[in-house]
N, C-alpha and C. Protein backbone atom coordinates (compact mmCIF):
# COMPACT_ATOMS: atom_id res chain seq x y z
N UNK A 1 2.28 -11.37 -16.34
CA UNK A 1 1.61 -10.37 -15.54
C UNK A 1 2.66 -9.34 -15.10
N UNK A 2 2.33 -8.46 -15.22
CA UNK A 2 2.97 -6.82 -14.87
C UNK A 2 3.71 -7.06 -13.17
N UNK A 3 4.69 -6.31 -12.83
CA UNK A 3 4.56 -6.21 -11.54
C UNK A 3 3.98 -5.56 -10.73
N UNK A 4 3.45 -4.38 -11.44
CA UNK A 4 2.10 -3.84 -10.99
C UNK A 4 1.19 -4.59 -9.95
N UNK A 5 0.33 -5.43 -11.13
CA UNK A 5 -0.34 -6.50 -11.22
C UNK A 5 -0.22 -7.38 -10.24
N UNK A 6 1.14 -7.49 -10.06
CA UNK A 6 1.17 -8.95 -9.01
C UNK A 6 1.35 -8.61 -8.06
N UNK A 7 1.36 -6.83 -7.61
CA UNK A 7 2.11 -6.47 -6.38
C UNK A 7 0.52 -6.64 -5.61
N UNK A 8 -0.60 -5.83 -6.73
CA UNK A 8 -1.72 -5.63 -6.54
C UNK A 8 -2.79 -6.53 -6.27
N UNK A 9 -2.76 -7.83 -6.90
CA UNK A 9 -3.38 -8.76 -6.65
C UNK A 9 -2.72 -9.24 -4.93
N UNK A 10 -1.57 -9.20 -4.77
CA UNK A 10 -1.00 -9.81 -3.55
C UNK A 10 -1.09 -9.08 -2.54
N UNK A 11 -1.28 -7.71 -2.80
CA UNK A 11 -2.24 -7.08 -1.70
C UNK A 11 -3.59 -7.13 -1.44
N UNK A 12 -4.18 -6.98 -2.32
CA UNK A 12 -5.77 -7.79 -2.01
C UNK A 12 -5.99 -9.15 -1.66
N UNK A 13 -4.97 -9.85 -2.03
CA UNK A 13 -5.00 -11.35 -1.19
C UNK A 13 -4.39 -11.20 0.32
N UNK A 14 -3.91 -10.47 0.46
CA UNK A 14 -2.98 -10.29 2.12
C UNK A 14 -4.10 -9.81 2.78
N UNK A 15 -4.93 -8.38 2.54
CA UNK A 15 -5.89 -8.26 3.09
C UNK A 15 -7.46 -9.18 3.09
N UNK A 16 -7.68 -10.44 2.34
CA UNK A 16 -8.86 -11.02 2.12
C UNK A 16 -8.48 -11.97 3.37
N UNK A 17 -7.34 -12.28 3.49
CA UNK A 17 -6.63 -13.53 4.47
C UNK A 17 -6.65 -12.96 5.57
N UNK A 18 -5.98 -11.56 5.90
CA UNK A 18 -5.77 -11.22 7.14
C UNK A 18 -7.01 -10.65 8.05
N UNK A 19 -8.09 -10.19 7.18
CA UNK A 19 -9.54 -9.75 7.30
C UNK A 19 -10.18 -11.30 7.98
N UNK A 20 -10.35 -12.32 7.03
CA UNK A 20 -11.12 -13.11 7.42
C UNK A 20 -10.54 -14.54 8.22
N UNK A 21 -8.89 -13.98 8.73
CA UNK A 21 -8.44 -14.99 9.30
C UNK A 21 -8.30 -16.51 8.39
N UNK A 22 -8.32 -16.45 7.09
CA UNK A 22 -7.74 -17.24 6.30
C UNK A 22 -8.93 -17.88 5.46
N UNK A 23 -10.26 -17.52 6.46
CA UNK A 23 -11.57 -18.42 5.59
C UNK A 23 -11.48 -17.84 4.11
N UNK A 24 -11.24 -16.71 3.50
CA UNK A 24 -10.84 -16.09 2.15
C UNK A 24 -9.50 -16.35 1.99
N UNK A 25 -8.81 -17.18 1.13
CA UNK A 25 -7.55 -16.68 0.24
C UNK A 25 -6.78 -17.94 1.20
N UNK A 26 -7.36 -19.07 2.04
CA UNK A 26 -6.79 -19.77 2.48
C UNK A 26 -6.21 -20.95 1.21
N UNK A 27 -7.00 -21.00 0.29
CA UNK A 27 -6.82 -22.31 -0.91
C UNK A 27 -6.60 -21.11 -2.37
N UNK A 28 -5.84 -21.96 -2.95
CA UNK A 28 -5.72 -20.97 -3.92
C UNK A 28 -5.00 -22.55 -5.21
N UNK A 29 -5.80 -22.61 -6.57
CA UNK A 29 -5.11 -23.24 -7.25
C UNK A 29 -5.09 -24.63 -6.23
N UNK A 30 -6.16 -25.19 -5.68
CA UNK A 30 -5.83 -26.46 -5.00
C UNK A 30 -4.79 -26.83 -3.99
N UNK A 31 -4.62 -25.05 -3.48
CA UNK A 31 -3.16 -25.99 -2.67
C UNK A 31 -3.89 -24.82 -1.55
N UNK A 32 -2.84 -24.98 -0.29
CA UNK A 32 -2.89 -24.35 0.93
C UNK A 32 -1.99 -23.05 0.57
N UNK A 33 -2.16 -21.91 1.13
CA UNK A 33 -1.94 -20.58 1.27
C UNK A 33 -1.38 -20.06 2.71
N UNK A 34 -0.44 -19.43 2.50
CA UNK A 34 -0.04 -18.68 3.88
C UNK A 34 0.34 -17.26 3.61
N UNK A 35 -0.05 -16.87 4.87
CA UNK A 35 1.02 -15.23 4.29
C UNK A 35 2.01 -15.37 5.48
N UNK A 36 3.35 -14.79 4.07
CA UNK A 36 4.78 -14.58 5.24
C UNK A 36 4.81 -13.22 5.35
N UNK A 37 5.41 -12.93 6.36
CA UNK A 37 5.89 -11.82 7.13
C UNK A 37 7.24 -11.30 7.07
N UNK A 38 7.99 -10.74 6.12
CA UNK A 38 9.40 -10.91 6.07
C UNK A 38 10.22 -9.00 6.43
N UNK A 39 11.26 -8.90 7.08
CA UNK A 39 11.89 -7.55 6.84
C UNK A 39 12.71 -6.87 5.73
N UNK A 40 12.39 -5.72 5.03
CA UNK A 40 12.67 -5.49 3.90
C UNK A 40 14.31 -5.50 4.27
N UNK A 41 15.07 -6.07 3.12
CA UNK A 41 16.04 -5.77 3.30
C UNK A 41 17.08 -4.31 3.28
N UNK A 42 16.22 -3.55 2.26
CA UNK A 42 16.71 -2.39 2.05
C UNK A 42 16.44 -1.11 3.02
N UNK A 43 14.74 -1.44 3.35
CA UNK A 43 13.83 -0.27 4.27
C UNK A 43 13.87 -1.03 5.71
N UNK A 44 13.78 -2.11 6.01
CA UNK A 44 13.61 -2.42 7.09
C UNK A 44 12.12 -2.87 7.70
N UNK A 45 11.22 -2.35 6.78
CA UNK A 45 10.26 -2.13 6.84
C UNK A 45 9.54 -3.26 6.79
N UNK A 46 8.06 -3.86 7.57
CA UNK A 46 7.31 -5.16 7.55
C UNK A 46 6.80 -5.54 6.00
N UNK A 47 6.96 -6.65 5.64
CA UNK A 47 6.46 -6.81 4.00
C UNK A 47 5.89 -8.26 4.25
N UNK A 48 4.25 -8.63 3.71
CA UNK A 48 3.40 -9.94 3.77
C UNK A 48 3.09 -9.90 2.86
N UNK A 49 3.39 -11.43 1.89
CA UNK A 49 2.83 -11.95 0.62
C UNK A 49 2.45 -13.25 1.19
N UNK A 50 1.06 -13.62 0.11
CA UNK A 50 0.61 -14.76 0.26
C UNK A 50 1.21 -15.85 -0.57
N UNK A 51 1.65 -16.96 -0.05
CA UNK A 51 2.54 -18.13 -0.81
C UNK A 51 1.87 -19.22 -0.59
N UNK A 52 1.98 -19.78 -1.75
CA UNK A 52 1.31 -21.48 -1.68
C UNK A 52 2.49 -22.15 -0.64
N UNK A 53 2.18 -23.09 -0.04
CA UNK A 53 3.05 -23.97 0.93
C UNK A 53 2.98 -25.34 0.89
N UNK A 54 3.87 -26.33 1.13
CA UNK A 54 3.76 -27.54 1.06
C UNK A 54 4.17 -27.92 2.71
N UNK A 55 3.86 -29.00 3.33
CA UNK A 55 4.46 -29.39 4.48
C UNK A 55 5.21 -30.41 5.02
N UNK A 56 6.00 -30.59 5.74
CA UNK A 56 7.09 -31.70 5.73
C UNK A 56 7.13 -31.68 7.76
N UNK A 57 6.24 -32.45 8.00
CA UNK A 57 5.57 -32.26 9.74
C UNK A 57 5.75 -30.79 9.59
N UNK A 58 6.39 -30.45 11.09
CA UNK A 58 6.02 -29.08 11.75
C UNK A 58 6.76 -28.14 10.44
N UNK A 59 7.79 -28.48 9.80
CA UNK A 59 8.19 -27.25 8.62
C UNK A 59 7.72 -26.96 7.28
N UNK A 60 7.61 -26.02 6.88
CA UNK A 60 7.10 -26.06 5.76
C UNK A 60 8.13 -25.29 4.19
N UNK A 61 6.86 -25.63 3.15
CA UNK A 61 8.20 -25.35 2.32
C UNK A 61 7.85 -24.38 1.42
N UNK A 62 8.61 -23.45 0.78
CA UNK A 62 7.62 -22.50 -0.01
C UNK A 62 8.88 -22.26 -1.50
N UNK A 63 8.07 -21.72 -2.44
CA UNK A 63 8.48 -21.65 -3.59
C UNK A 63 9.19 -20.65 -3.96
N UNK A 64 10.13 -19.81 -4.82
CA UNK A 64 10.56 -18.43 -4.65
C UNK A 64 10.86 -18.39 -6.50
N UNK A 65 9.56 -18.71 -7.10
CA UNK A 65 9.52 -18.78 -8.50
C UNK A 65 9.30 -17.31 -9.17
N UNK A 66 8.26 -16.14 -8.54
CA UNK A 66 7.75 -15.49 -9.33
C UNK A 66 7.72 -15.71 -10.48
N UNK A 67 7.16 -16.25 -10.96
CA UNK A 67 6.58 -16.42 -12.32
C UNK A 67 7.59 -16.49 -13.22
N UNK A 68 8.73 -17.12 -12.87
CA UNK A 68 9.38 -17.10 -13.75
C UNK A 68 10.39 -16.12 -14.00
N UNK A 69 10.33 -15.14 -13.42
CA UNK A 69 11.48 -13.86 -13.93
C UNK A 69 12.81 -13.94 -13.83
N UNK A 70 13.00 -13.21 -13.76
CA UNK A 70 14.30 -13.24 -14.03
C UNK A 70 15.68 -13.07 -13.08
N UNK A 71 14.73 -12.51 -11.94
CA UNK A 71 14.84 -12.19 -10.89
C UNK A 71 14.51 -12.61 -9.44
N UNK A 72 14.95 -12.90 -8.40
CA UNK A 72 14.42 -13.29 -7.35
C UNK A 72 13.23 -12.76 -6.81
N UNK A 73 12.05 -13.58 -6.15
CA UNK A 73 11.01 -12.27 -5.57
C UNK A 73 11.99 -11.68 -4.36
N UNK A 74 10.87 -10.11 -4.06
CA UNK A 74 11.78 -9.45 -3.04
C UNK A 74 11.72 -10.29 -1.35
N UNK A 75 10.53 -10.83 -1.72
CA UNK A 75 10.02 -11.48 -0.46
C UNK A 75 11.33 -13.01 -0.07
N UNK A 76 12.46 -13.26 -1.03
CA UNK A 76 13.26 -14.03 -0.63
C UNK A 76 14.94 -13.38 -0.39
N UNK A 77 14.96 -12.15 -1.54
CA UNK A 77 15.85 -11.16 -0.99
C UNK A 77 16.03 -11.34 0.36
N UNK A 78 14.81 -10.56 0.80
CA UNK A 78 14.74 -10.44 2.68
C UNK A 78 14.90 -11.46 2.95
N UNK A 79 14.47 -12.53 2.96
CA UNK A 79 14.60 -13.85 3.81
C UNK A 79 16.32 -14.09 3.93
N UNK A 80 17.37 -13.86 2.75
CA UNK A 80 18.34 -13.94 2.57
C UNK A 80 19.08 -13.09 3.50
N UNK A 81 19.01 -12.04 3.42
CA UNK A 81 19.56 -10.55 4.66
C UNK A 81 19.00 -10.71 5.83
N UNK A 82 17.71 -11.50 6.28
CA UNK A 82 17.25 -11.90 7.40
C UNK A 82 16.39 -12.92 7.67
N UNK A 83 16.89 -14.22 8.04
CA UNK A 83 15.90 -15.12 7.57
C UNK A 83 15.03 -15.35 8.65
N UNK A 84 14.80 -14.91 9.80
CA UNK A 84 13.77 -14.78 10.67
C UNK A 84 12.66 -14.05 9.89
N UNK A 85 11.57 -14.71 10.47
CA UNK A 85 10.12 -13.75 9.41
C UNK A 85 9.13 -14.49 10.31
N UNK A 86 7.67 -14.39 10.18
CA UNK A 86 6.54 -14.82 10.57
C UNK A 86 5.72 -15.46 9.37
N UNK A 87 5.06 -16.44 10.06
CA UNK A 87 4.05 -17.10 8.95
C UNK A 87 1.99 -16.81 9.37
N UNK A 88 1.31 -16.62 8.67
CA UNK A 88 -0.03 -16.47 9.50
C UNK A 88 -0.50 -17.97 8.36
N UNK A 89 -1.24 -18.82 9.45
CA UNK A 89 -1.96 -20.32 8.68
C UNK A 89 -3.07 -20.09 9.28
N UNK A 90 -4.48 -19.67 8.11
CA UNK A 90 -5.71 -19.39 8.82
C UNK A 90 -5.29 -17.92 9.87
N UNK A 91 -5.88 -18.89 11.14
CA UNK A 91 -5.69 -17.43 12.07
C UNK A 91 -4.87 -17.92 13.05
N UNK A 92 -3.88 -18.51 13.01
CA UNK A 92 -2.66 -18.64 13.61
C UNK A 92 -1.60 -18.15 13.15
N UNK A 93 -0.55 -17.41 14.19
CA UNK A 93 0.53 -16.96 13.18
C UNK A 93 1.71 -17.76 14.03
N UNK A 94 2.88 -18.08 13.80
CA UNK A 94 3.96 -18.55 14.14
C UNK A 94 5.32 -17.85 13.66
N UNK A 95 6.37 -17.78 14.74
CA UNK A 95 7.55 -17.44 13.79
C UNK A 95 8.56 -18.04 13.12
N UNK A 96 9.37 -17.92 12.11
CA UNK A 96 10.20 -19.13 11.77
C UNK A 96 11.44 -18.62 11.11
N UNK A 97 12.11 -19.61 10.51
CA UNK A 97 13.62 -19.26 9.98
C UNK A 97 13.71 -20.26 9.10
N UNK A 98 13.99 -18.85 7.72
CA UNK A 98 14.09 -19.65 6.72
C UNK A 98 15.34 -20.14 6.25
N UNK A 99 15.70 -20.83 5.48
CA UNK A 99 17.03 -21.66 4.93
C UNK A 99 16.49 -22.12 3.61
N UNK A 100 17.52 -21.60 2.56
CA UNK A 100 17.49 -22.12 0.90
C UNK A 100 17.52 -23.75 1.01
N UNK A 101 16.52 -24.57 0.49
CA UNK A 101 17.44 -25.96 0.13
C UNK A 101 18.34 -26.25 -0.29
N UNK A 102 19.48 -27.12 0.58
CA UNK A 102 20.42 -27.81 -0.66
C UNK A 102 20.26 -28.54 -2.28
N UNK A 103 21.42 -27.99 -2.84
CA UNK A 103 20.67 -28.84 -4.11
C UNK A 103 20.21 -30.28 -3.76
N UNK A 104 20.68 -30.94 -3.21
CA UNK A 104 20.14 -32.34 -3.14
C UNK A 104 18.57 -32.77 -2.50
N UNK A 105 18.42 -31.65 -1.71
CA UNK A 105 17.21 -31.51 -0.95
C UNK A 105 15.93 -31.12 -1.92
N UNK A 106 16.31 -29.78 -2.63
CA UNK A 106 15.39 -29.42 -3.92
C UNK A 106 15.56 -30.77 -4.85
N UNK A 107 16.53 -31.01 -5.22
CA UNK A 107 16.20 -32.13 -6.05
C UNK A 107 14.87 -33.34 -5.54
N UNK A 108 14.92 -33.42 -4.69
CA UNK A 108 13.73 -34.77 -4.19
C UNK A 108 12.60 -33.87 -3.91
N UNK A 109 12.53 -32.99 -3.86
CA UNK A 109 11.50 -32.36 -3.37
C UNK A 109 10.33 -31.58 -5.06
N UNK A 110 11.53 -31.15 -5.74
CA UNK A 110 10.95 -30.86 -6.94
C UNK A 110 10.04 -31.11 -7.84
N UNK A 111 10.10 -32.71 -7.54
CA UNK A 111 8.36 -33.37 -8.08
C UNK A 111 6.91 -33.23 -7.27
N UNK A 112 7.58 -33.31 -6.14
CA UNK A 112 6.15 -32.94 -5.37
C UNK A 112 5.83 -31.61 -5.55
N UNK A 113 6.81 -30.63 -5.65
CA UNK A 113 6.62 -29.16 -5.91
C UNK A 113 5.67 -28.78 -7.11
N UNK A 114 6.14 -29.99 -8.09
CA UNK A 114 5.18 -29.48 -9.43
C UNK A 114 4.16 -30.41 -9.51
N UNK A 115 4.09 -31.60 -8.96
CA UNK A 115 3.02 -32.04 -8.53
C UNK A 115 1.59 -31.02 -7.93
N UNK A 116 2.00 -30.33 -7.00
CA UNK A 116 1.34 -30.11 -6.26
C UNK A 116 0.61 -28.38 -7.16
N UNK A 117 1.63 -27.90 -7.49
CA UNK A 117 1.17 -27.04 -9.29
C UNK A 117 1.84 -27.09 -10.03
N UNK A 118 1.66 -27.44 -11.08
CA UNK A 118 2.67 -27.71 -12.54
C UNK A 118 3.20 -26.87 -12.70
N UNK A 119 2.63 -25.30 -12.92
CA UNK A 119 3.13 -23.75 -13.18
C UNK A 119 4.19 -23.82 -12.89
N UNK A 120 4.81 -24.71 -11.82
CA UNK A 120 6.06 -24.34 -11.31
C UNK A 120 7.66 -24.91 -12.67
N UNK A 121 6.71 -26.41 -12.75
CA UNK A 121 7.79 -26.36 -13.84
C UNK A 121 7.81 -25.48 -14.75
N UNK A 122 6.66 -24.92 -15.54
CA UNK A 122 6.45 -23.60 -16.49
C UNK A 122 7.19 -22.28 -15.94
N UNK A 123 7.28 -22.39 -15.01
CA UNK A 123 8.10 -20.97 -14.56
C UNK A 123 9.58 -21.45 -14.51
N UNK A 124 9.76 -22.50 -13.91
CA UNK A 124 11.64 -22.71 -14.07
C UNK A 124 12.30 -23.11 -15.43
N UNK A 125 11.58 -23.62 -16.41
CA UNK A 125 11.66 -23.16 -17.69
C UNK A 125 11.42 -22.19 -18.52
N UNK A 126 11.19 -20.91 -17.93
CA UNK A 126 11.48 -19.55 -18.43
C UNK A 126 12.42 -18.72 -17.57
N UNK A 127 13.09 -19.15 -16.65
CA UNK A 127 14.41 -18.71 -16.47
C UNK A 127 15.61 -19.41 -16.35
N UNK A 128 16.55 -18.61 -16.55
CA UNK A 128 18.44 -19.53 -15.91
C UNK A 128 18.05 -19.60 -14.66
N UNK A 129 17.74 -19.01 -13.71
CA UNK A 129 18.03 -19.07 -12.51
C UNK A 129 17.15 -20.32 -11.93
N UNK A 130 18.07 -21.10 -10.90
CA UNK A 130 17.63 -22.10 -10.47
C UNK A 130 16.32 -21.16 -9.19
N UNK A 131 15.55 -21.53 -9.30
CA UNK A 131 14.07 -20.90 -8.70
C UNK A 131 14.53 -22.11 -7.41
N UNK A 132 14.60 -21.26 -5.93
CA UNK A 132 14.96 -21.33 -5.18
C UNK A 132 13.97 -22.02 -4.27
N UNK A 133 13.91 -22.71 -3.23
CA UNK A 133 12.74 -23.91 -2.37
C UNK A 133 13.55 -23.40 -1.37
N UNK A 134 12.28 -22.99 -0.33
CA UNK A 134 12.88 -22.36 1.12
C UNK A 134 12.18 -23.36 2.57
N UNK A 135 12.98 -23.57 3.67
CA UNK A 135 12.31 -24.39 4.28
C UNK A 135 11.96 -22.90 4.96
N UNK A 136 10.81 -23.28 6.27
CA UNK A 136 10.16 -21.98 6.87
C UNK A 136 10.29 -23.03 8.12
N UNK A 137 10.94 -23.01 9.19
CA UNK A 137 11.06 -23.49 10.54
C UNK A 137 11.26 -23.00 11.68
């Protein structure tokens, strides 16, 4: 998919979620959905994408695959230059701080990751780059 495409679909999912307080665009692909809230690193500027999430009690964990590219999404850039951001679950929002997993941490965690959607292994086998697992706390 284009980045066009994915910028576009992820804006019509930000607004279906943020419109209906999560009853739209809360499940996606069998899993739970959130939108993060992150600061651009370059503009400064507010930026919300919707991310599948996994949970580990109060923290949660999110994926930083884009599909595979080749490239980091921008939405973890920022987290990197500022890892304070906001999360909205349904119609609650919370704030949090993100942190890359250690390798040892992604390692145990990585089956449940593709457990929970396979795509994921399909995407880290179309790039070198180790596709990054962020805690959100």
């Amino acid at each position: 998919m284009s980045n066009r495409a994915v910028k576009w679909f992820s804006t019509l999912h930000t607004v279906m979620y943020r419109t209906t307080r999560g009853r739209i665009g809360h499940r996606l692909a069998a899993n739970d959905m959130l939108l993060l809230t992150t600061t651009g690193h370059k503009t400064g500027a507010k930026h919300t994408v919707p991310l599948l999430y996994l949970h580990s009690g109060d923290d949660l964990v999110v994926i930083a695959s884009y599909g595979g590219k080749p490239n980091h999404p921008t939405w973890y850039q920022n987290l990197l230059a500022n890892p304070r951001a906001s999360v909205q679950i349904l119609g609650k929002r919370r704030q949090v701080e993100a942190t890359t997993m250690i390798s040892r941490e992604r390692r145990e965690w990585w089956p449940q990751i593709v457990e929970a959607y396979g795509d994921y292994a399909v995407y880290q086998s179309r790039t070198t780059r180790k596709i990054p697992v962020v805690w959100l706390r």
